[in-house]
C-alpha atoms as a PDB file:
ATOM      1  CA  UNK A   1      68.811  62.099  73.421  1.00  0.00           C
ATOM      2  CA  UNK A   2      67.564  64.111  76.328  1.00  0.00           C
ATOM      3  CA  UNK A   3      69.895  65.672  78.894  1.00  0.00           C
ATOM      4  CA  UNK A   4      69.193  64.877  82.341  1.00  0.00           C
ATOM      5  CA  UNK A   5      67.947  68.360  84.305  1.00  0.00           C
ATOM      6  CA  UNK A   6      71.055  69.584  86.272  1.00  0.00           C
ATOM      7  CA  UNK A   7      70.571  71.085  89.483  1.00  0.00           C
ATOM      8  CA  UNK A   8      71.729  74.783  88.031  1.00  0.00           C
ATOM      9  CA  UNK A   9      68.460  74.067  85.415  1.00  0.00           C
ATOM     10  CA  UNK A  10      65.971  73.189  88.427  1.00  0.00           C
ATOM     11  CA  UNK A  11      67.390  75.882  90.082  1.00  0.00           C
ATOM     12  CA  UNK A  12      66.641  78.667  87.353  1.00  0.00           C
ATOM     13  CA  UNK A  13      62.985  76.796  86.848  1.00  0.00           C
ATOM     14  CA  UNK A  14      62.159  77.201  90.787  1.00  0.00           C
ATOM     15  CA  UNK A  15      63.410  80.851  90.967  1.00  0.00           C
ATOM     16  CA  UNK A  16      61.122  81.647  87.939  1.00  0.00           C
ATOM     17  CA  UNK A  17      58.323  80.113  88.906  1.00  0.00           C
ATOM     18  CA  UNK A  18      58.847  81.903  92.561  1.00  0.00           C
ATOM     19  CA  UNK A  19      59.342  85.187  90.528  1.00  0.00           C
ATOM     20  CA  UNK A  20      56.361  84.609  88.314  1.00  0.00           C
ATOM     21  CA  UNK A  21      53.928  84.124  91.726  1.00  0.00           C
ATOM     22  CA  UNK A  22      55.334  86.575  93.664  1.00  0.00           C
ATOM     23  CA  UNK A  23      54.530  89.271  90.586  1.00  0.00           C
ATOM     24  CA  UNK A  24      50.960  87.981  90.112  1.00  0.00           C
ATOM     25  CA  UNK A  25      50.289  88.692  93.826  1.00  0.00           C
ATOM     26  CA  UNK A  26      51.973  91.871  93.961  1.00  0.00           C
ATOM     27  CA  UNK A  27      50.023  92.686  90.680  1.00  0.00           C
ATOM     28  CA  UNK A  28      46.546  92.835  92.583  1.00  0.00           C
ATOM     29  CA  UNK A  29      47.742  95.539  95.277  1.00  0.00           C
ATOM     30  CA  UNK A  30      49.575  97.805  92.056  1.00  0.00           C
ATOM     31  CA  UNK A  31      46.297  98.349  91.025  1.00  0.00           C
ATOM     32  CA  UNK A  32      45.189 100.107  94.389  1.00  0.00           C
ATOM     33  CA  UNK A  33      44.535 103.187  94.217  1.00  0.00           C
ATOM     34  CA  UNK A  34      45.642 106.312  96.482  1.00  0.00           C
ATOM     35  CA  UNK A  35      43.337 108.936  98.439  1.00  0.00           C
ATOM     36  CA  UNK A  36      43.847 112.398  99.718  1.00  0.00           C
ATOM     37  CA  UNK A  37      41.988 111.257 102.640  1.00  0.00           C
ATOM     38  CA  UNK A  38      43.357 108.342 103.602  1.00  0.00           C
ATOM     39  CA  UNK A  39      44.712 109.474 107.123  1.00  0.00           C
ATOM     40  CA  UNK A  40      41.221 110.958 107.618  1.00  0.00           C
ATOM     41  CA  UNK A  41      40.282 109.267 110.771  1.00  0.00           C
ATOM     42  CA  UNK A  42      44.128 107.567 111.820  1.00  0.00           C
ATOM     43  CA  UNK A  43      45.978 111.290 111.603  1.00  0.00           C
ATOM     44  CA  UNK A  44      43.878 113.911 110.941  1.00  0.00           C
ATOM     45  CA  UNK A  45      46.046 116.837 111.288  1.00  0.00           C
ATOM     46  CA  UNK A  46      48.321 115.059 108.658  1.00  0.00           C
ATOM     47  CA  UNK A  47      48.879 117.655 106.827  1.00  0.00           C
ATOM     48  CA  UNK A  48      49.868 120.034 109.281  1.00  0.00           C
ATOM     49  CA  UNK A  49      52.264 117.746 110.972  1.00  0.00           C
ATOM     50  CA  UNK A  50      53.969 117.788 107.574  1.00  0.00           C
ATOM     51  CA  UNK A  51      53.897 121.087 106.609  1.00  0.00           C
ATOM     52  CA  UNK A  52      55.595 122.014 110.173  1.00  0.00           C
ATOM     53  CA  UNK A  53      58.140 119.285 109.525  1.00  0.00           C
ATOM     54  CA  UNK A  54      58.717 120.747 106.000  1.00  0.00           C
ATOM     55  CA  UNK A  55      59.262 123.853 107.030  1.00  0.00           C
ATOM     56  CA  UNK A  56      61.598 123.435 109.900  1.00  0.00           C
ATOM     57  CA  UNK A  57      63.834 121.949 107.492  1.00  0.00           C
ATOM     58  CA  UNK A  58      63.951 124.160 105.274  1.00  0.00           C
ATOM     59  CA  UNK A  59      64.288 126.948 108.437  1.00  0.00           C
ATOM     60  CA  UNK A  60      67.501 124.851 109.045  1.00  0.00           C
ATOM     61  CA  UNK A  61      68.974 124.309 106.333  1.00  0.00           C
ATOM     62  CA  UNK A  62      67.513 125.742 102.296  1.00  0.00           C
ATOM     63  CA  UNK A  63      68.884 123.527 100.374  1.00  0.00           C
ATOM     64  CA  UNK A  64      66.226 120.769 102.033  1.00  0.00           C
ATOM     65  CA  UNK A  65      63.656 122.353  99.228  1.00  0.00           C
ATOM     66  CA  UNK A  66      65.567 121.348  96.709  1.00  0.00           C
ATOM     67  CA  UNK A  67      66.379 117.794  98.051  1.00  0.00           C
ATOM     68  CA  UNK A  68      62.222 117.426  99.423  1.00  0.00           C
ATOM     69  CA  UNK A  69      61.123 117.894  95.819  1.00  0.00           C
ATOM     70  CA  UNK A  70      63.691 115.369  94.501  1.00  0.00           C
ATOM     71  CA  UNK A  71      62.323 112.512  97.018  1.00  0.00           C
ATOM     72  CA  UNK A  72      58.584 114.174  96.034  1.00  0.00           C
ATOM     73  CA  UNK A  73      59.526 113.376  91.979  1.00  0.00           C
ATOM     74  CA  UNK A  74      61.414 110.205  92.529  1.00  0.00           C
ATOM     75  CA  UNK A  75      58.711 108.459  95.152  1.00  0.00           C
ATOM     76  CA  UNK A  76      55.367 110.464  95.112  1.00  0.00           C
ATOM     77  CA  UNK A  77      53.987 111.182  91.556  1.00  0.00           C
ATOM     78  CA  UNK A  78      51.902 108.486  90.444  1.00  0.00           C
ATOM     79  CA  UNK A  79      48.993 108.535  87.834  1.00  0.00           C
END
């Protein structure tokens, strides 16, 4: 005989199927892909706003080199 669907089942079924269409829309913008110029025209002294930032931390306090190149590893390199 077949067991009637419980509400834990329906539950699981609806939060993969939720899962499932969230990761096929996500999977279109994954495949984006990342350029040196994209602050270009929005920020164009980008890069020296950040290099000042990065070195007033490390002015302030030298272990921040250390801990900036962690968060550069962990979030940043991408192929």
């Amino acid at each position: 005989t077949m067991m009637a669907a419980t509400p834990g089942h329906r539950f699981c079924v609806v939060s993969l199927a939720i899962i499932l269409g969230i990761s096929f829309f996500f999977s279109g913008i994954a495949t984006a892909q990342l350029s040196v110029s994209f602050y270009a025209k929005t920020c164009p002294s980008v890069f020296e706003t950040v290099r000042g930032g990065v070195r007033s931390a490390l002015n302030a306090e030298a272990r921040m080199g250390a801990s900036i190149l962690r968060l550069f590893f962990h979030d940043c390199f991408v192929n």
